[in-house]
Protein backbone atom coordinates (compact mmCIF):
# COMPACT_ATOMS: atom_id res chain seq x y z
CA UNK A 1 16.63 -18.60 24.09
CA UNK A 2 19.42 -19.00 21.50
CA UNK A 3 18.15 -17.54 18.02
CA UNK A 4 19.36 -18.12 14.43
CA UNK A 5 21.60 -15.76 13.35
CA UNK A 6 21.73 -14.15 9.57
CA UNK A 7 24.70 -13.46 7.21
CA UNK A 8 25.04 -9.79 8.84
CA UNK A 9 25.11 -11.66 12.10
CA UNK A 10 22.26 -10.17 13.43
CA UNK A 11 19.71 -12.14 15.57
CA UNK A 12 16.51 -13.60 13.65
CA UNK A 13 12.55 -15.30 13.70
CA UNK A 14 10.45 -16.68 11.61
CA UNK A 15 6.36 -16.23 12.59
CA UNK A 16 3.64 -17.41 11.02
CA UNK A 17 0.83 -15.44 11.50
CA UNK A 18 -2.45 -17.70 10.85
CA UNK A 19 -5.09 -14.87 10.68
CA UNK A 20 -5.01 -11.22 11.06
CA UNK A 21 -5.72 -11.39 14.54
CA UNK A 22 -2.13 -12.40 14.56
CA UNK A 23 -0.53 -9.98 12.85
CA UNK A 24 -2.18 -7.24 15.33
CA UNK A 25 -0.78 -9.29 17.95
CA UNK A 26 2.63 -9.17 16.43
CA UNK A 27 2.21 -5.27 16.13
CA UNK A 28 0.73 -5.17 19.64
CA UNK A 29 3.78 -7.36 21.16
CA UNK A 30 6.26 -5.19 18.30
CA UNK A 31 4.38 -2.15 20.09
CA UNK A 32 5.45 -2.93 23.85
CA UNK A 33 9.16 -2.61 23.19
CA UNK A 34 9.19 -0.09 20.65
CA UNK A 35 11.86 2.65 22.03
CA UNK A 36 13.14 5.63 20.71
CA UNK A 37 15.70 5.74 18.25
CA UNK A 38 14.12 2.73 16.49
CA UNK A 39 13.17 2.58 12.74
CA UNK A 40 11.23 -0.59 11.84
CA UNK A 41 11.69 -1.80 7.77
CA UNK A 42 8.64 -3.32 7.11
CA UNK A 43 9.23 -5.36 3.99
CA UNK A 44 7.14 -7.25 1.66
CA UNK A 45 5.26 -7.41 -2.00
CA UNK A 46 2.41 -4.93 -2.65
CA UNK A 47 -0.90 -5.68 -0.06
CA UNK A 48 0.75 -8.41 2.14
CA UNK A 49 -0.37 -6.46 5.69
CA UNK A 50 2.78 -4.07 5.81
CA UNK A 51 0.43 -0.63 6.32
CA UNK A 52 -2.21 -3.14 8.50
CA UNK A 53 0.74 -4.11 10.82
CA UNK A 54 1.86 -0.30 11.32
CA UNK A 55 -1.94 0.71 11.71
CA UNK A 56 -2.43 -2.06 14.18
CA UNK A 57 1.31 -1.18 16.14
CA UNK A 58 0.28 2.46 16.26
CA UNK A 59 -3.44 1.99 17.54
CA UNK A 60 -1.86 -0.65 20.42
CA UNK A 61 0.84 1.91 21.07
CA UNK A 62 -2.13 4.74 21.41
CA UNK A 63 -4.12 2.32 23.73
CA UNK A 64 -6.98 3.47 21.18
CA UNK A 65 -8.73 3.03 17.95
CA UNK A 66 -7.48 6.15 16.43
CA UNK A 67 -7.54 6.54 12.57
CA UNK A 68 -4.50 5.78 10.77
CA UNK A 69 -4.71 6.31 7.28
CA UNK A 70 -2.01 4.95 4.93
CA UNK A 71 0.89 7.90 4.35
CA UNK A 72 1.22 6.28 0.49
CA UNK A 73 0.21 9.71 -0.52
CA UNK A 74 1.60 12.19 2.34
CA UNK A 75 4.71 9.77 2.61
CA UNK A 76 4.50 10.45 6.57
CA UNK A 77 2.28 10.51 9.14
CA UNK A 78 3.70 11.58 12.57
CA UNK A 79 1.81 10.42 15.99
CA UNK A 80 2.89 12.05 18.84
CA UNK A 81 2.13 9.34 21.56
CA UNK A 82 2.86 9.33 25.26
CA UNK A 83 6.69 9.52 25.61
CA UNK A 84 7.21 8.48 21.69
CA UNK A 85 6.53 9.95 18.56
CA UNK A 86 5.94 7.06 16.05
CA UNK A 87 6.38 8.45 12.35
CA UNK A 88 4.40 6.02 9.80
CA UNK A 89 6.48 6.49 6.44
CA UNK A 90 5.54 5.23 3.24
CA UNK A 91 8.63 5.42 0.20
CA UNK A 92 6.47 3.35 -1.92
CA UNK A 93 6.30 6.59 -4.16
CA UNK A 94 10.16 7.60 -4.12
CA UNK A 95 11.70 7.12 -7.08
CA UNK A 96 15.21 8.56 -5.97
CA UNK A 97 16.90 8.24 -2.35
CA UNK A 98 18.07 11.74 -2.71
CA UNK A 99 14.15 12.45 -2.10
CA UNK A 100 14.95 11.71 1.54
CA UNK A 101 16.79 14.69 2.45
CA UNK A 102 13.76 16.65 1.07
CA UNK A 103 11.38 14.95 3.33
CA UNK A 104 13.77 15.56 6.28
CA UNK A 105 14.67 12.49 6.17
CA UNK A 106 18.51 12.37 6.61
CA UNK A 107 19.06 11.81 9.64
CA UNK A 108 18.09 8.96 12.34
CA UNK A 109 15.18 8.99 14.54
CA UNK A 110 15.90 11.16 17.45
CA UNK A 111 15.54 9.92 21.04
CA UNK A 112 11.44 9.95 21.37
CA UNK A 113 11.00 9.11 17.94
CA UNK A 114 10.24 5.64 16.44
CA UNK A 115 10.43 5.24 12.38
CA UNK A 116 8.06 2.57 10.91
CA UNK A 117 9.40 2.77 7.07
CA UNK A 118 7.37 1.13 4.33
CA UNK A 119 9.54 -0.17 1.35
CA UNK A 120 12.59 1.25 2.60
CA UNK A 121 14.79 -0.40 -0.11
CA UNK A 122 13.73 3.00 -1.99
CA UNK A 123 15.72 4.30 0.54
CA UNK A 124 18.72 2.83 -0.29
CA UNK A 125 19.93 1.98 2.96
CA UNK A 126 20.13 5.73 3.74
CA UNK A 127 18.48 5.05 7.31
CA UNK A 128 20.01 4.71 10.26
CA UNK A 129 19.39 4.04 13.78
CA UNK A 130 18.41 0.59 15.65
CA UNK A 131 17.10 -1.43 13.02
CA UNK A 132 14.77 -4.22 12.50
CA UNK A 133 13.47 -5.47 9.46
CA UNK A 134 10.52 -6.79 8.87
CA UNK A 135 9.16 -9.16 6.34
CA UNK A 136 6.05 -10.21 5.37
CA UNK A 137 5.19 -12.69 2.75
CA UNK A 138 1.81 -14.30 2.40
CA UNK A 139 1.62 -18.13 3.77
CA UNK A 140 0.01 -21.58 2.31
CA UNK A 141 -3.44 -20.07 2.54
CA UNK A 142 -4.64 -17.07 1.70
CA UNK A 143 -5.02 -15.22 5.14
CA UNK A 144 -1.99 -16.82 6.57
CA UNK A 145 1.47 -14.61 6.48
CA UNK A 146 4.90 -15.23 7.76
CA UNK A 147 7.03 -12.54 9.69
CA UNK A 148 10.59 -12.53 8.98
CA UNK A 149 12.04 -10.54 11.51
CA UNK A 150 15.98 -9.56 11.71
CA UNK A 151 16.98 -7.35 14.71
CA UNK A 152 20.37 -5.66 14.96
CA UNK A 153 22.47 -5.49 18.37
CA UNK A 154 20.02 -3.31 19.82
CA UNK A 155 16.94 -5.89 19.08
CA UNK A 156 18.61 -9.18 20.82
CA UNK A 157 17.08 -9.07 23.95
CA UNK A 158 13.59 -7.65 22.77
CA UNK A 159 13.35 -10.11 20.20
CA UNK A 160 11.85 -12.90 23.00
CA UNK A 161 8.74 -10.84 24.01
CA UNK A 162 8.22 -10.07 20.26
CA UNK A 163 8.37 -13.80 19.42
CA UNK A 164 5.73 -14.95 22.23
């Protein structure tokens, strides 16, 4: 399947996700192909599902209903899952990208680590790694979002089971 492609020439989709039931499937399907190495920029104004869709990518990853509070407050929240470490980071509260190095943060995910990055434009793009971005923006009705997803290199041939 032949996808758009964006200014930075990297591969894109466009999802609209009807219900919440949606969105956890697009965390579930996000959750299958997740690898190490990954961060995931979860964009989007404040309470449009960005913290739902990394609670709801984590539990699928976990194969559980584990809690997964929001890191707004800690900033991160490792899981250390079979094979993958998923680190839930929230920079919603970083006022200065130098911050990062403070939190450990200055370097890319290593290979059995997956970053799931909460309003990373704090960040300055300061991350690196295989990147996808992910943006949510609430739809024509008020449960409904869209998913604007942008994968780099890396992404191009996971972006099909993501998109189905």
């Amino acid at each position: 399947m032949d996808w758009p492609v964006s200014e930075h020439g990297h591969e894109r989709l466009t999802i609209e996700l009807p219900d919440l039931a949606a969105t956890q499937a697009l965390a579930a399907r996000l959750a299958v192909v997740l690898q190490g190495g990954d961060v995931v920029a979860l964009r989007g104004d404040l309470g449009v599902g960005k913290s739902e869709l990394a609670r709801a990518l984590i539990r699928a990853r976990a194969g559980s209903a584990l809690e997964v509070p929001s890191p707004t407050f800690t900033i991160i929240q490792d899981y250390p899952l079979e094979g993958l470490t998923i680190r839930h980071i929230d920079l919603y509260r970083i006022a200065d990208p130098d911050e990062l190095f403070e939190l450990g943060l200055e370097e890319a995910p290593g290979r059995h680590e997956a970053w799931l990055v909460e309003w990373p434009e704090r960040a300055a793009g300061r991350f690196s790694g295989t990147c996808l971005s992910l943006a949510l923006e609430e739809g024509a009705r008020p449960d409904v979002r869209v998913a604007h997803i942008e994968g780099d290199q890396a992404w191009i041939s996971r972006l099909p089971a993501i998109a189905s």
